[in-house]
N, C-alpha and C. Protein backbone atom coordinates (compact mmCIF):
# COMPACT_ATOMS: atom_id res chain seq x y z
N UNK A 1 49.35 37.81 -87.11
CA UNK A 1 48.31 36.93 -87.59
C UNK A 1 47.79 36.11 -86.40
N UNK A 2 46.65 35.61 -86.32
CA UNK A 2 45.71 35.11 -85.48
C UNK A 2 45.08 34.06 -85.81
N UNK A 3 44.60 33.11 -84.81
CA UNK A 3 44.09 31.49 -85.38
C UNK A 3 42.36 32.45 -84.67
N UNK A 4 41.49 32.09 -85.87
CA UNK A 4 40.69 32.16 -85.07
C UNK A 4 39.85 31.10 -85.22
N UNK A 5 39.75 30.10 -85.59
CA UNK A 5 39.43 28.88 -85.45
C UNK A 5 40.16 27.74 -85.68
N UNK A 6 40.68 26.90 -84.80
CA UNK A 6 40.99 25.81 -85.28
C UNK A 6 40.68 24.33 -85.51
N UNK A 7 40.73 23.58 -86.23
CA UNK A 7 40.28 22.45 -86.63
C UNK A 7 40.86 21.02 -85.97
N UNK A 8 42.27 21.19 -85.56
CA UNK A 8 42.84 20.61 -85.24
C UNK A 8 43.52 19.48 -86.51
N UNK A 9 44.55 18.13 -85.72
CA UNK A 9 45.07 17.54 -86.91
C UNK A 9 44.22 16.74 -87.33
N UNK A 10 44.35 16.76 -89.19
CA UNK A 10 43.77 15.23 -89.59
C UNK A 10 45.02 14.41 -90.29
N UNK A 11 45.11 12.91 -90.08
CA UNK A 11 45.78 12.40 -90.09
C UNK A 11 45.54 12.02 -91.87
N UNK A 12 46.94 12.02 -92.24
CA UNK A 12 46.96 11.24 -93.76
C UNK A 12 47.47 10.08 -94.26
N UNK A 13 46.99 9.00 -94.06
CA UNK A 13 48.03 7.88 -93.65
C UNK A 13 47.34 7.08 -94.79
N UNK A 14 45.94 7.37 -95.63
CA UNK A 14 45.39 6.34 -96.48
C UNK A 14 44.50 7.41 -97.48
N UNK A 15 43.95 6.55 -98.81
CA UNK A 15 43.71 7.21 -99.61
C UNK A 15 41.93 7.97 -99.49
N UNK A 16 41.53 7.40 -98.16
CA UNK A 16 40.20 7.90 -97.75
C UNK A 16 40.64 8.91 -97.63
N UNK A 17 41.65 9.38 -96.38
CA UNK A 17 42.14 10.73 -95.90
C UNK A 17 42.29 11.95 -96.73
N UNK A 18 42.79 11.58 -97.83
CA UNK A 18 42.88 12.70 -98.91
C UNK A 18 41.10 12.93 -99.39
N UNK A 19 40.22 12.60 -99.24
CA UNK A 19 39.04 12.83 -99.16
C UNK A 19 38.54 13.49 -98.46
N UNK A 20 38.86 13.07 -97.11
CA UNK A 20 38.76 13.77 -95.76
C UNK A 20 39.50 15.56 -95.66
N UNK A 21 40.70 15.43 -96.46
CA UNK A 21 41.21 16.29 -96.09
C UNK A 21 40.77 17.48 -97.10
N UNK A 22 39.92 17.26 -98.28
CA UNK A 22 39.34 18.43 -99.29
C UNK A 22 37.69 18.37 -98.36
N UNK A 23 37.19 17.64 -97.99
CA UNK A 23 36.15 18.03 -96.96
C UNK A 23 36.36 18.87 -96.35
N UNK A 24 37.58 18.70 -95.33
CA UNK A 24 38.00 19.62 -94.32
C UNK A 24 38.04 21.20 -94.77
N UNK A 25 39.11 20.96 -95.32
CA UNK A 25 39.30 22.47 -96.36
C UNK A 25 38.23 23.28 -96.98
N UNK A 26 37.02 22.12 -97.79
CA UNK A 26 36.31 22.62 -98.25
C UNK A 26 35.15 23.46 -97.11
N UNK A 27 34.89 23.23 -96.14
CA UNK A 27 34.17 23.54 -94.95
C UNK A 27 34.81 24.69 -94.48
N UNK A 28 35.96 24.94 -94.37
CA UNK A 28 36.75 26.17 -94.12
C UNK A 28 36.74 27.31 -94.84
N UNK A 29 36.62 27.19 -96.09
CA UNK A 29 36.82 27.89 -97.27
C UNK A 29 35.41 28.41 -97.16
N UNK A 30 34.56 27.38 -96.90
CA UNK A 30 32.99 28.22 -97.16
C UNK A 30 32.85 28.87 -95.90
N UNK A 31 33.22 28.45 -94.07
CA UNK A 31 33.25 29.22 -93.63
C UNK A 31 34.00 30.84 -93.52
N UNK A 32 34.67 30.28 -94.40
CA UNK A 32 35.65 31.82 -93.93
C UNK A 32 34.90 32.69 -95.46
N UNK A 33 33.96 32.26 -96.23
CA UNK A 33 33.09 33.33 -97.03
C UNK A 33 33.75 33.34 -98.14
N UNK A 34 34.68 32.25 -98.79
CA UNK A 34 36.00 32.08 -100.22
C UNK A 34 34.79 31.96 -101.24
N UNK A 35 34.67 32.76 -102.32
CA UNK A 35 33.89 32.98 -103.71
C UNK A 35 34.16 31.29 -104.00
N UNK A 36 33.23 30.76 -104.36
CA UNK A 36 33.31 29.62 -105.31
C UNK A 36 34.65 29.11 -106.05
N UNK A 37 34.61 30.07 -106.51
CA UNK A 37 36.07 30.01 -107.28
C UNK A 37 37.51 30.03 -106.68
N UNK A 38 37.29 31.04 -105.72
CA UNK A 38 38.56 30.38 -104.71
C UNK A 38 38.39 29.52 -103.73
N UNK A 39 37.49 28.72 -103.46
CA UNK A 39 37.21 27.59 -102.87
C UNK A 39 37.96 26.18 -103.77
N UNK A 40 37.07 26.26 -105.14
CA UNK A 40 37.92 25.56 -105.68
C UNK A 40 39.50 25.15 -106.23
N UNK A 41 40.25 26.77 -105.96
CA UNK A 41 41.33 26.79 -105.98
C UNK A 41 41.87 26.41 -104.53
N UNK A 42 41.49 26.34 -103.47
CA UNK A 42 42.10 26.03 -102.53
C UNK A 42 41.73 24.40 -102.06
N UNK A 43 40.76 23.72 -102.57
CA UNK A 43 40.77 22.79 -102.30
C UNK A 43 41.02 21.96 -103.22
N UNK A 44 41.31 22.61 -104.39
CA UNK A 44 42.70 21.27 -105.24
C UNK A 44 44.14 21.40 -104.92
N UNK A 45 44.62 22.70 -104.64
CA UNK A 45 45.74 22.79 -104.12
C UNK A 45 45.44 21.64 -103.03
N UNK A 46 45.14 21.89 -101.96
CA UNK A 46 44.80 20.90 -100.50
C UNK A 46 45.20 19.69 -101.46
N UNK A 47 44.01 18.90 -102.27
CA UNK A 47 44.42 17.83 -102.70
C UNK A 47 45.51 17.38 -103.25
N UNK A 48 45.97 18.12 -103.94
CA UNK A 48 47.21 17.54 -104.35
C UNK A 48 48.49 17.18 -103.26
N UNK A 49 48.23 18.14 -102.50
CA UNK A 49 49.26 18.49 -101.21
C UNK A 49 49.16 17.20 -100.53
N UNK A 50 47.97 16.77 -100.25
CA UNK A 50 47.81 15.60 -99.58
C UNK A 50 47.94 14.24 -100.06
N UNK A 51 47.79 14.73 -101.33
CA UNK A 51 48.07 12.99 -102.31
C UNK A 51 49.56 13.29 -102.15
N UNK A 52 50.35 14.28 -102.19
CA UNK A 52 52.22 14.49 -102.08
C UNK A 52 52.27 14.18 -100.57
N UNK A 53 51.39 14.44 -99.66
CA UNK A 53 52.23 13.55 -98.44
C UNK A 53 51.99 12.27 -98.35
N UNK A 54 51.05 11.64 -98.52
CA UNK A 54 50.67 10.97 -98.38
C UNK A 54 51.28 9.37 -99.85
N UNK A 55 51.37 9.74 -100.85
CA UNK A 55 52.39 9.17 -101.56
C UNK A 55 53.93 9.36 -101.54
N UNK A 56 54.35 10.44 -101.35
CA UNK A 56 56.07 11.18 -101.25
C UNK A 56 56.61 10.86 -100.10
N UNK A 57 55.42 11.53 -99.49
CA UNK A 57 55.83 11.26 -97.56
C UNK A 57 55.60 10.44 -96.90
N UNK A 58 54.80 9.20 -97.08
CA UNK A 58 54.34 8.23 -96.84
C UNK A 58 53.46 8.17 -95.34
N UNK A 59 52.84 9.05 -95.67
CA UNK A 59 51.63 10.11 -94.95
C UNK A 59 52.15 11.09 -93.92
N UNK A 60 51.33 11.32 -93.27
CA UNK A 60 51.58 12.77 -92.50
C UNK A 60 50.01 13.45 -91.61
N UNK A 61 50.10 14.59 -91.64
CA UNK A 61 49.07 14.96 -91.20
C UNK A 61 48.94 16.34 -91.83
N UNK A 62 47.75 17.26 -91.72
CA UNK A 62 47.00 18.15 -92.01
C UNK A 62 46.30 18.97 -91.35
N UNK A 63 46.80 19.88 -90.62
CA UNK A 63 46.46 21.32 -90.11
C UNK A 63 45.47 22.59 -90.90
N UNK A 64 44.21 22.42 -90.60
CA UNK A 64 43.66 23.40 -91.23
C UNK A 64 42.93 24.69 -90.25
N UNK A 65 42.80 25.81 -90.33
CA UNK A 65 42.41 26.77 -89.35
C UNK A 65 42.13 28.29 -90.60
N UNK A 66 40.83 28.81 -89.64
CA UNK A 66 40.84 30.11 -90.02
C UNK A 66 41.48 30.84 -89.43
N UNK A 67 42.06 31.92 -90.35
CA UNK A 67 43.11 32.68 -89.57
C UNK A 67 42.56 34.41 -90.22
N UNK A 68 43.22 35.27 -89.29
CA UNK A 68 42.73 36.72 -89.56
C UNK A 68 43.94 37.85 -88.87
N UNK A 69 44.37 38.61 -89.99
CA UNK A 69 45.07 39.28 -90.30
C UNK A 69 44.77 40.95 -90.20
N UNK A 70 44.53 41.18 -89.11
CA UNK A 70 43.85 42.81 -89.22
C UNK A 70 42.38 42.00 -89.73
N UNK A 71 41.77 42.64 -90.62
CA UNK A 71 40.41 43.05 -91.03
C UNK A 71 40.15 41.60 -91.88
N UNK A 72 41.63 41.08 -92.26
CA UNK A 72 41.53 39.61 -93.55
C UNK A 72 41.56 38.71 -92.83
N UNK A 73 40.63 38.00 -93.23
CA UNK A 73 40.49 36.59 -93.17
C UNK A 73 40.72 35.71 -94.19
N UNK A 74 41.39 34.48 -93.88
CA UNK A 74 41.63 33.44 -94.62
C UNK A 74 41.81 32.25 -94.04
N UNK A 75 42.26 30.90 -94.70
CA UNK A 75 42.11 29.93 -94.39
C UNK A 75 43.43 29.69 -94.39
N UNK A 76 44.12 28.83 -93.81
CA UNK A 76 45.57 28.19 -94.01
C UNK A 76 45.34 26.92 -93.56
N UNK A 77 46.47 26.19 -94.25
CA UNK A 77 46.02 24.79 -94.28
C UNK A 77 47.42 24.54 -94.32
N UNK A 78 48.10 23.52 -93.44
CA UNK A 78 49.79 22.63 -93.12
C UNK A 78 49.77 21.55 -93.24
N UNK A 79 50.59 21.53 -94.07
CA UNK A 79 50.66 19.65 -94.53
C UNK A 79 52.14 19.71 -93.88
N UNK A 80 52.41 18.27 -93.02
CA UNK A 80 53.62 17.90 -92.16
C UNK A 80 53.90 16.31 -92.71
N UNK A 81 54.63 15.74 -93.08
CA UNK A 81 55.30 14.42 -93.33
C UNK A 81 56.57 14.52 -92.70
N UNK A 82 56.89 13.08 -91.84
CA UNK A 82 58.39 12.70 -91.91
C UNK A 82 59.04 11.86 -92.85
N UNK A 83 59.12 12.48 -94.10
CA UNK A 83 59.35 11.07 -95.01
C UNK A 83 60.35 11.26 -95.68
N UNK A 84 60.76 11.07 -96.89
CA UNK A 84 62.53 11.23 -97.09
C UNK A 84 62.96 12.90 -97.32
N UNK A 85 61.98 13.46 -97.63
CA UNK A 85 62.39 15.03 -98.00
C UNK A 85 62.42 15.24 -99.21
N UNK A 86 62.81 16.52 -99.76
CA UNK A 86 63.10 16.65 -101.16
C UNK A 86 64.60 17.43 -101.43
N UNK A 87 65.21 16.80 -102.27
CA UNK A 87 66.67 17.27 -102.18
C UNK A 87 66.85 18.38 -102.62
N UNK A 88 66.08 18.76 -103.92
CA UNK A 88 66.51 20.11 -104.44
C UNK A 88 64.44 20.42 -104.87
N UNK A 89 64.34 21.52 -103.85
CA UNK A 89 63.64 22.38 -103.61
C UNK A 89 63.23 22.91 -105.05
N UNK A 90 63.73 23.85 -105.71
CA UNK A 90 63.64 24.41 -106.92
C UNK A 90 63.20 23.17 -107.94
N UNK A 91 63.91 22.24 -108.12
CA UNK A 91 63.51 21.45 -109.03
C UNK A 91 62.00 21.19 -108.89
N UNK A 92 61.68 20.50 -107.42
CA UNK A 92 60.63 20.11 -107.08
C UNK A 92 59.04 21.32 -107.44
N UNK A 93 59.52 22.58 -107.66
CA UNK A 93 59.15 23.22 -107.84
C UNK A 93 59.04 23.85 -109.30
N UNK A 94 59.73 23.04 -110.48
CA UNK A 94 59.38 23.51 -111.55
C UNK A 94 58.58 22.88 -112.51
N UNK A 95 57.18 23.64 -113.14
CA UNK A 95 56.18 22.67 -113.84
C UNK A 95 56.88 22.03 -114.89
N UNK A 96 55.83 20.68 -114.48
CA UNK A 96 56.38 19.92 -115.25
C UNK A 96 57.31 18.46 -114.78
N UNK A 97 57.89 19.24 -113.78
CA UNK A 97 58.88 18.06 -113.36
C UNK A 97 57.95 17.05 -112.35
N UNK A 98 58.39 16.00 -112.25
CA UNK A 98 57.86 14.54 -111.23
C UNK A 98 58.54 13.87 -111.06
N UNK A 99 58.46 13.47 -109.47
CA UNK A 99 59.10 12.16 -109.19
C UNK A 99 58.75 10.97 -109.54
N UNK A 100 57.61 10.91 -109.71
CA UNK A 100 56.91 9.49 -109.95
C UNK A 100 56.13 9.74 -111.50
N UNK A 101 55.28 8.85 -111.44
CA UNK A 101 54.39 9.31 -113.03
C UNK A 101 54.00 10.20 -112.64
N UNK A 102 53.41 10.96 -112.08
CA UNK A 102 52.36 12.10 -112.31
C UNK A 102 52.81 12.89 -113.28
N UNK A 103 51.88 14.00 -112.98
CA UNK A 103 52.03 15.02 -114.37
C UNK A 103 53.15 16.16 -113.99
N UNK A 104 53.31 16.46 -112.70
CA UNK A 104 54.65 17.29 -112.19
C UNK A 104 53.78 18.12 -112.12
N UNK A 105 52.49 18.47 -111.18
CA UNK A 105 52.27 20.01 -111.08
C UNK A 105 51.76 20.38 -109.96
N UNK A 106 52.00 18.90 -109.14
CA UNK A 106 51.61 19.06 -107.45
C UNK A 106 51.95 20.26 -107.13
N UNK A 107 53.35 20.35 -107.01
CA UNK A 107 53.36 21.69 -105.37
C UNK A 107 53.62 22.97 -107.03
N UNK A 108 54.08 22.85 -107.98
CA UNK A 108 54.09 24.10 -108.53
C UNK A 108 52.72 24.69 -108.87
N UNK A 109 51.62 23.53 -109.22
CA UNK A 109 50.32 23.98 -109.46
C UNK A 109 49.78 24.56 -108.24
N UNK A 110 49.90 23.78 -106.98
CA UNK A 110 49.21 23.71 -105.97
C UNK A 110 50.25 25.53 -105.70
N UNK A 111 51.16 25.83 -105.80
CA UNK A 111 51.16 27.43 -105.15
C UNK A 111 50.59 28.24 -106.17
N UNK A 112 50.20 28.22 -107.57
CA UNK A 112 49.89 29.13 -108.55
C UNK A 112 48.64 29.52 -107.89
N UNK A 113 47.75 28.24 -107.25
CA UNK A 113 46.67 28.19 -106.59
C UNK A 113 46.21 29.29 -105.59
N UNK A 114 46.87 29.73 -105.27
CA UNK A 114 46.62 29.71 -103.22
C UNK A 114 47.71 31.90 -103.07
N UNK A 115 47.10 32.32 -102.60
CA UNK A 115 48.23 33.49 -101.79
C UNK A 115 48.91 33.41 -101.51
N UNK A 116 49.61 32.36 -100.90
CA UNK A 116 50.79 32.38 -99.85
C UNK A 116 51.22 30.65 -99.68
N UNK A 117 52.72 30.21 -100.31
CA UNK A 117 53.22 29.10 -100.69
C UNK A 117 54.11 29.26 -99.66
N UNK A 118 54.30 28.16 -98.52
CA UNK A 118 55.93 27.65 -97.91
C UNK A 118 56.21 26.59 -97.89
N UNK A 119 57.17 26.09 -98.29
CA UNK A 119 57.88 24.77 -97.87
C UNK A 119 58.98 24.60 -97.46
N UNK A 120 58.87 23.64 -96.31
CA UNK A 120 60.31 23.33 -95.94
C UNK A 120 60.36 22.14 -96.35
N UNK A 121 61.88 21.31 -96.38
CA UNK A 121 62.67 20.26 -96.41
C UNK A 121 63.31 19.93 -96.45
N UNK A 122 63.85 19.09 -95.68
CA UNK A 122 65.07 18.63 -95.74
C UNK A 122 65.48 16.84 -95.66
N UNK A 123 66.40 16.44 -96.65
CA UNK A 123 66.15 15.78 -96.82
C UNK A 123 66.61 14.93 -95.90
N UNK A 124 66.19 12.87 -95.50
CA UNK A 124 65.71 12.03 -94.33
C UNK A 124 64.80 12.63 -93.09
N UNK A 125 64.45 14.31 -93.46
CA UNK A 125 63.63 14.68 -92.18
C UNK A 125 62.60 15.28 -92.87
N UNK A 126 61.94 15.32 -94.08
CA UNK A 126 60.28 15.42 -94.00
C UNK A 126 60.28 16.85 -94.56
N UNK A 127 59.07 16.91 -95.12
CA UNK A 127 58.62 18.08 -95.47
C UNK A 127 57.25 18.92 -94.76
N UNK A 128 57.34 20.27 -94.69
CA UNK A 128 56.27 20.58 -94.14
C UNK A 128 55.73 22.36 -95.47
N UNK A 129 54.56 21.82 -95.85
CA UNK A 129 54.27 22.81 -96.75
C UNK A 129 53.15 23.46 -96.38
N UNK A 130 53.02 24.99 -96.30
CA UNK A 130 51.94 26.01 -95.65
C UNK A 130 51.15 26.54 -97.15
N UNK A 131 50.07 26.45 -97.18
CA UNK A 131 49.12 27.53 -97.95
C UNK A 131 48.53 28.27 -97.05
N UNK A 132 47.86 29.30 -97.87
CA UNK A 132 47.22 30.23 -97.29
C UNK A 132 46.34 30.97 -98.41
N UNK A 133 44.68 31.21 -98.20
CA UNK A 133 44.02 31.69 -99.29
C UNK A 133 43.45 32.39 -98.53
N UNK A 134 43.29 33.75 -98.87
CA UNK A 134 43.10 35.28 -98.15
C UNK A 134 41.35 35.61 -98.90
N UNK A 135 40.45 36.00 -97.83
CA UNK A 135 39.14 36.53 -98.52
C UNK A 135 39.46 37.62 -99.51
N UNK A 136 38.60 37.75 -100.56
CA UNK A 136 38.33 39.02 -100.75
C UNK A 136 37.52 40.11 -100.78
């Protein structure tokens, strides 16, 4: 896989940023040619991702780039926090569940979203979560 454009970091440290950061995405998504519809799937995933670092992680930053795979192109987008982590992975990952009020469907909604879900964490050292939404 190949960066073929990159955007560089945007920082998530306030609730403008999470604004900033579905701009970002959203500009990517239309450059890299994403149907409407997967535009909008990739830039609520993004959002949510960023309201979770940025509330969970107590901000972070945001890596977005077109990337191309042989003949595919897509967008990937890295959310990085150093903030407490998440202890059990799976949980964090089943709809429904939340740490706080929300509705629990950040990162499980946000991968139903997107091609390609990673997260790491560990916990007192931060989480770092990868999407990836592939043209078609």
């Amino acid at each position: 896989m190949t960066v073929e454009a990159g955007e560089g970091l945007l920082p998530i440290v306030a609730n403008d940023d999470v604004v900033r950061a579905r701009q970002l995405v959203r500009t990517l998504a239309q450059d890299c040619r994403l149907s409407l519809v997967e535009q909008t799937k990739l830039v609520t995933a993004a959002s949510e991702l960023a309201r979770n670092t940025l509330v969970h992680g107590g901000g972070g930053t945001l890596r977005g780039e077109l990337i191309r795979n042989g003949l595919r192109r897509g967008v990937q987008v890295v959310f990085r926090d150093s903030g407490p982590g998440i202890a059990d992975l799976e949980l964090a990952l089943t709809d429904g569940w939340s740490s706080g009020t929300g509705m629990g469907l950040g990162l499980s909604g946000s991968r139903r979203l997107v091609d390609e879900f990673a997260i790491e964490s560990e916990p007192g050292r931060g989480t770092t979560v990868t999407i990836t939404k592939w043209a078609r």
